[in-house]
PDB file of N, CA and C in Angstrom:
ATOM      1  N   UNK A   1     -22.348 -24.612-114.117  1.00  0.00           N
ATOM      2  CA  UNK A   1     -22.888 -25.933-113.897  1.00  0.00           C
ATOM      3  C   UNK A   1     -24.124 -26.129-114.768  1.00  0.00           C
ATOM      4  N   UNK A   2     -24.275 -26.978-115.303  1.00  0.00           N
ATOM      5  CA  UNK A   2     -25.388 -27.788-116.023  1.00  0.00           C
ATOM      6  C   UNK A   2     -26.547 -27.795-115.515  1.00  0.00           C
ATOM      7  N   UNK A   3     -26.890 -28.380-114.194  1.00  0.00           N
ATOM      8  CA  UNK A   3     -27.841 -28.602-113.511  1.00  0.00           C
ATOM      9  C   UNK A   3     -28.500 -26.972-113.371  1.00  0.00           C
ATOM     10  N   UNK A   4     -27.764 -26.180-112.614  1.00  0.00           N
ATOM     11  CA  UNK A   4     -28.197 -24.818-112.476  1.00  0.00           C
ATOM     12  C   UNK A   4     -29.215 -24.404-113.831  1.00  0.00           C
ATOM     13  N   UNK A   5     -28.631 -24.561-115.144  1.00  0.00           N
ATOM     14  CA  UNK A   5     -29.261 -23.876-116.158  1.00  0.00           C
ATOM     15  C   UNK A   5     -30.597 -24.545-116.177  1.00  0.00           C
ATOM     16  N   UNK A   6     -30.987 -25.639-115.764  1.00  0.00           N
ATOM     17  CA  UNK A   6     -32.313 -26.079-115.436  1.00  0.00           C
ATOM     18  C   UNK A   6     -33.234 -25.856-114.584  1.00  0.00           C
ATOM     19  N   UNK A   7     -32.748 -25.494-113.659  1.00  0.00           N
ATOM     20  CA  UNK A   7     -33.824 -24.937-112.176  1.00  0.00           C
ATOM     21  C   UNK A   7     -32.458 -25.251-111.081  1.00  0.00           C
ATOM     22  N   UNK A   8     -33.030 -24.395-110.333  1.00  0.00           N
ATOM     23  CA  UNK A   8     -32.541 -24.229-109.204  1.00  0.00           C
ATOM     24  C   UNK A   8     -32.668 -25.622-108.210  1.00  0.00           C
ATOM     25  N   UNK A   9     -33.663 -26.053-108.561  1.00  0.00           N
ATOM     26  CA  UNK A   9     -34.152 -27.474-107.886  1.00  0.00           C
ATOM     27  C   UNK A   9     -33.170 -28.344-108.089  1.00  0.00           C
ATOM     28  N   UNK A  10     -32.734 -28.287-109.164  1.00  0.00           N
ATOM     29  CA  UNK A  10     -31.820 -29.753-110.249  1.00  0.00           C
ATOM     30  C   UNK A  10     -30.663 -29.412-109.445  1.00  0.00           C
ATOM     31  N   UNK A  11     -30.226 -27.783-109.175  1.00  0.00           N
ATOM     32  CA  UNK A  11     -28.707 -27.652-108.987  1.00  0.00           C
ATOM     33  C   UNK A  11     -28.838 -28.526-107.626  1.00  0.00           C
ATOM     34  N   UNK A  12     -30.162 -28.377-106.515  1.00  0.00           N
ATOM     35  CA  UNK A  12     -29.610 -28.677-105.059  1.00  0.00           C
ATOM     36  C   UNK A  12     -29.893 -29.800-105.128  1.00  0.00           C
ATOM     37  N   UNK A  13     -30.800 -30.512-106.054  1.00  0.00           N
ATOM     38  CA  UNK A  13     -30.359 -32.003-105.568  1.00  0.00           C
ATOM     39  C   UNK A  13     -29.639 -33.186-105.867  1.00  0.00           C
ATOM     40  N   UNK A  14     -28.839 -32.236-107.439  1.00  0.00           N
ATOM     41  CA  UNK A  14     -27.468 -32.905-107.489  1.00  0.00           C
ATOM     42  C   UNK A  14     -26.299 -32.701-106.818  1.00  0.00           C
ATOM     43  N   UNK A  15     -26.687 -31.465-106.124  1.00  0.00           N
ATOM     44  CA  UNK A  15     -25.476 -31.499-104.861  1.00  0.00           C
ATOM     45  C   UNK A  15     -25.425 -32.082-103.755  1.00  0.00           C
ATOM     46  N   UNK A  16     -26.946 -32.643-103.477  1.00  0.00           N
ATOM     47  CA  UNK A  16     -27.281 -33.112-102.024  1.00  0.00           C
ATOM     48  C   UNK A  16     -27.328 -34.760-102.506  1.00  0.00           C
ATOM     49  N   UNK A  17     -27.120 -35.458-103.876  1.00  0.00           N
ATOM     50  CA  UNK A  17     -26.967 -36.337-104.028  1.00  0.00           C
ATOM     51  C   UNK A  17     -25.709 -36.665-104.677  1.00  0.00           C
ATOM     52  N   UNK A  18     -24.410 -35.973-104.676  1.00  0.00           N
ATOM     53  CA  UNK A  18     -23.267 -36.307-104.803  1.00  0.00           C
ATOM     54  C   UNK A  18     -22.843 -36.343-103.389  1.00  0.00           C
ATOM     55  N   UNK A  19     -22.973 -35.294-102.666  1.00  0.00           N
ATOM     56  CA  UNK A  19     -22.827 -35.589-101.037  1.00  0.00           C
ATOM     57  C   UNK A  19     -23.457 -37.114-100.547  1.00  0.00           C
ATOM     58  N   UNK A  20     -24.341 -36.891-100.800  1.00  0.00           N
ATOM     59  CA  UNK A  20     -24.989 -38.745-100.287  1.00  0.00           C
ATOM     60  C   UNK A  20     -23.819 -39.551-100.841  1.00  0.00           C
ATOM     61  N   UNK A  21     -23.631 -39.630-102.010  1.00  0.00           N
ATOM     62  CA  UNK A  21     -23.317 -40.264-102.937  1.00  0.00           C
ATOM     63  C   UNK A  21     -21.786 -40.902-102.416  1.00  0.00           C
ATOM     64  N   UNK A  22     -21.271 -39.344-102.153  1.00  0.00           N
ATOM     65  CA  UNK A  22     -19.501 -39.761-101.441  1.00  0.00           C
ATOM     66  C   UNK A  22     -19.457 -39.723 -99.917  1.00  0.00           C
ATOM     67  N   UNK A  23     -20.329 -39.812 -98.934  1.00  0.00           N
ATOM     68  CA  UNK A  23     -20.580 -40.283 -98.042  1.00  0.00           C
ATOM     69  C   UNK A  23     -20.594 -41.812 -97.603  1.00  0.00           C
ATOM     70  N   UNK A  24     -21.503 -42.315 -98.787  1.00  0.00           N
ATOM     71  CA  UNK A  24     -21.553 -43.672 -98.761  1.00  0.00           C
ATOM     72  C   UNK A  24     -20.665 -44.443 -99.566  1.00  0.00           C
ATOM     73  N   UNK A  25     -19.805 -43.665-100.524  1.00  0.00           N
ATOM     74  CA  UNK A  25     -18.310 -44.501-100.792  1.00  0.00           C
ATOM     75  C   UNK A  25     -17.449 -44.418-100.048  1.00  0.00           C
ATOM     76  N   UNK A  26     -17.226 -43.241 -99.143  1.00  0.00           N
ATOM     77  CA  UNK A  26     -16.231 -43.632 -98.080  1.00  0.00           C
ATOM     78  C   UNK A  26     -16.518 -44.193 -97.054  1.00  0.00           C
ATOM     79  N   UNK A  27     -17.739 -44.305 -96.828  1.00  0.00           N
ATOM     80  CA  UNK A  27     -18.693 -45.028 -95.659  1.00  0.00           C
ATOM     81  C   UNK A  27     -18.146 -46.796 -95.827  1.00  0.00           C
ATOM     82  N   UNK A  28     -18.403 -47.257 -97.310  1.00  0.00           N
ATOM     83  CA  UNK A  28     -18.165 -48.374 -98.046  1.00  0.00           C
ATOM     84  C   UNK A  28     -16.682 -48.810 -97.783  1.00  0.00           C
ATOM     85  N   UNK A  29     -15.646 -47.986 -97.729  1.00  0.00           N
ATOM     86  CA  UNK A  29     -14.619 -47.904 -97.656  1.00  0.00           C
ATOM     87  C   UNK A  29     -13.817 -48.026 -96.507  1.00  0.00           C
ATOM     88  N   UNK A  30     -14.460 -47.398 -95.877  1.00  0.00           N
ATOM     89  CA  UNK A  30     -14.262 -47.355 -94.136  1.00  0.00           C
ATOM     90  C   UNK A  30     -14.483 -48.852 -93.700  1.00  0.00           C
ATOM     91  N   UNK A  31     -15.389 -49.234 -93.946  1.00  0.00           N
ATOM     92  CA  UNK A  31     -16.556 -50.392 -93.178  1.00  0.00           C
ATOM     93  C   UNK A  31     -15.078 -51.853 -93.941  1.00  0.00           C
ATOM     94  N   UNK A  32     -15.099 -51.881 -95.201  1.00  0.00           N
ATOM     95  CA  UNK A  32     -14.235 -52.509 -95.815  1.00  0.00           C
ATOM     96  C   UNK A  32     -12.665 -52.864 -95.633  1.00  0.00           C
ATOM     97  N   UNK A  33     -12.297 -51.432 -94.809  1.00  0.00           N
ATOM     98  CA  UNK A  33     -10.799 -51.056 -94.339  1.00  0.00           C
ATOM     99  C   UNK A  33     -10.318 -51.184 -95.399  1.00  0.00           C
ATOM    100  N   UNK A  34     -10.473 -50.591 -96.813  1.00  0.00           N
ATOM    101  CA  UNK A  34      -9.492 -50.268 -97.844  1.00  0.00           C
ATOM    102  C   UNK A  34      -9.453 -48.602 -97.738  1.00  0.00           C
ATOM    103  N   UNK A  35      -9.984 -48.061 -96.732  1.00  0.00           N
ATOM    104  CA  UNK A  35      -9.595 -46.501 -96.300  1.00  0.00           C
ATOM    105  C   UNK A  35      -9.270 -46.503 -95.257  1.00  0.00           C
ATOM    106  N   UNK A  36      -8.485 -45.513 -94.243  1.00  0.00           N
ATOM    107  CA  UNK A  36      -8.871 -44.980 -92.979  1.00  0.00           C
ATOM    108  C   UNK A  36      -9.198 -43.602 -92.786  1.00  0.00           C
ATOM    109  N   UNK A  37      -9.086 -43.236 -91.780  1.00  0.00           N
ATOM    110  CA  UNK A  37      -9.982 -41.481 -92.089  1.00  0.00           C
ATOM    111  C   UNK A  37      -8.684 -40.284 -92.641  1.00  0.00           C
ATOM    112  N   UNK A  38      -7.662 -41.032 -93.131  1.00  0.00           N
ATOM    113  CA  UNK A  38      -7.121 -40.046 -93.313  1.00  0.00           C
ATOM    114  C   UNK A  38      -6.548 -40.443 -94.391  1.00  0.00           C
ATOM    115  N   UNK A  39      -7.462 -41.287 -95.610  1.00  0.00           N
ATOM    116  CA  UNK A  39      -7.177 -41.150 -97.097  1.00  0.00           C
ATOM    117  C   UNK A  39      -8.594 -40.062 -97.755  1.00  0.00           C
ATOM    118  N   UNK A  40      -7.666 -40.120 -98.654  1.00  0.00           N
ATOM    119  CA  UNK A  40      -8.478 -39.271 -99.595  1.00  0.00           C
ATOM    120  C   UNK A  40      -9.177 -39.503-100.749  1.00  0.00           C
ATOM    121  N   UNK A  41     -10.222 -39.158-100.846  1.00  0.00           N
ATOM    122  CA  UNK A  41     -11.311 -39.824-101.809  1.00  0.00           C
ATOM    123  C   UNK A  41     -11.931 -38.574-102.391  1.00  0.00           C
ATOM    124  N   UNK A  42     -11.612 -38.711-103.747  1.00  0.00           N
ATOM    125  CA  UNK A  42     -12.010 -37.431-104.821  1.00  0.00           C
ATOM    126  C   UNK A  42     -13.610 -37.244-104.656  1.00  0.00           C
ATOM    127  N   UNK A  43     -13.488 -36.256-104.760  1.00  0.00           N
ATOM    128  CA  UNK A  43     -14.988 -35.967-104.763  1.00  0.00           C
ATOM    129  C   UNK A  43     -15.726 -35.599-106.258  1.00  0.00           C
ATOM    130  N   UNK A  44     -14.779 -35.325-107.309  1.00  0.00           N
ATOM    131  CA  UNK A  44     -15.379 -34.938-108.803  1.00  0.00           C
ATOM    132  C   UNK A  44     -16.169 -36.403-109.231  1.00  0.00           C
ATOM    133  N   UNK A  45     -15.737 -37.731-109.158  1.00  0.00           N
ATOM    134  CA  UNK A  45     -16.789 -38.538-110.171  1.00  0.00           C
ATOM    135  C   UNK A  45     -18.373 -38.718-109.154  1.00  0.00           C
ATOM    136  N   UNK A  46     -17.818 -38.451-107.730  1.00  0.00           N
ATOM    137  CA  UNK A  46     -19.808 -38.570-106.972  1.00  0.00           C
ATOM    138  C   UNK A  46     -20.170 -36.923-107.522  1.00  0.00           C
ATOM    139  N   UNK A  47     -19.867 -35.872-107.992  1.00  0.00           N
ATOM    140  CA  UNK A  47     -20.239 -34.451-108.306  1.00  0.00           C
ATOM    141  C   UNK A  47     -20.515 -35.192-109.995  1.00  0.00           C
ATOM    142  N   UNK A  48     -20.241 -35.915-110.439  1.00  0.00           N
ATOM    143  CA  UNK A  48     -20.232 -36.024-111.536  1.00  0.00           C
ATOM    144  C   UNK A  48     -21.772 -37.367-111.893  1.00  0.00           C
ATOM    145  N   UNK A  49     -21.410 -37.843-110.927  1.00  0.00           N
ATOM    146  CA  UNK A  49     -22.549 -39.044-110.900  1.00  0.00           C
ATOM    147  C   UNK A  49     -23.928 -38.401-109.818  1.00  0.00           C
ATOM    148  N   UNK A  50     -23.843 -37.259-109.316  1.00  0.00           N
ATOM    149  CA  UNK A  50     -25.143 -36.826-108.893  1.00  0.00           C
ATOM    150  C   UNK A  50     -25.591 -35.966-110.195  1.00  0.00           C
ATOM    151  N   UNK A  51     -24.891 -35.391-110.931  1.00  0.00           N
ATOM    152  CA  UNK A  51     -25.132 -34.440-111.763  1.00  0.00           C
ATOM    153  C   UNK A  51     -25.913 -35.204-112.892  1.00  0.00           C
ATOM    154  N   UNK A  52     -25.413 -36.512-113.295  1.00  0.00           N
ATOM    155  CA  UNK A  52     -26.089 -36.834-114.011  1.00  0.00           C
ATOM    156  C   UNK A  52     -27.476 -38.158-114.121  1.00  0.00           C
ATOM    157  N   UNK A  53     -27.306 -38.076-112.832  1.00  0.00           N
ATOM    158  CA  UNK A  53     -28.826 -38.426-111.818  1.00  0.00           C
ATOM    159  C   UNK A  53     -29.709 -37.491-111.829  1.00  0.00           C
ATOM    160  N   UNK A  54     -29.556 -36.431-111.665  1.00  0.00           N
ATOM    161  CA  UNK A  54     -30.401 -35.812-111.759  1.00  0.00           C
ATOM    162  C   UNK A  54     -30.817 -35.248-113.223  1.00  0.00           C
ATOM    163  N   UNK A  55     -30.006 -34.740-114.389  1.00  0.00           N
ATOM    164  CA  UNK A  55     -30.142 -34.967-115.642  1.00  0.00           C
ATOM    165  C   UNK A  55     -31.465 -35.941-116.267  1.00  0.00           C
ATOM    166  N   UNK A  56     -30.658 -37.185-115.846  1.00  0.00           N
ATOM    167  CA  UNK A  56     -31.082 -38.322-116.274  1.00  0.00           C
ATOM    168  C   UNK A  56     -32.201 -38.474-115.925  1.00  0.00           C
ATOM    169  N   UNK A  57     -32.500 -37.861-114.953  1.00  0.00           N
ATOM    170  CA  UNK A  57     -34.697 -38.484-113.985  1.00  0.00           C
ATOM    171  C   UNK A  57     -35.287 -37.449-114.296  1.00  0.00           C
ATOM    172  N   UNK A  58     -34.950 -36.066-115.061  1.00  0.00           N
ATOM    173  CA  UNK A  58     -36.237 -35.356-115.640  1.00  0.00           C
ATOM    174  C   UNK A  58     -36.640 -35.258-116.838  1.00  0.00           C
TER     175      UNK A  58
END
């Protein structure tokens, strides 16, 4: 991982902000009823969009 080779800091809070991240798209999703709890929602582009949140802000 990318983040890792920067600090240890970068790795956990692009992990703790892809978790946010796909929480609140299926949250979005739910609330919307274009999901129910038993679709499936990739988790690589919020791992991909915390990763480069955090990149991006140091």
């Amino acid at each position: 991982m990318l983040r890792g080779w920067f600090s240890w800091s970068a790795l956990l809070v692009g992990m703790y902000a892809a978790f946010l991240l796909a929480g609140l798209t299926a949250a979005a999703l739910l609330v919307t009823r274009r999901a129910t709890q038993h679709t499936r929602i990739a988790f690589g582009p919020a791992l991909i969009a915390g990763a480069l949140l955090v990149l991006l802000g140091q």
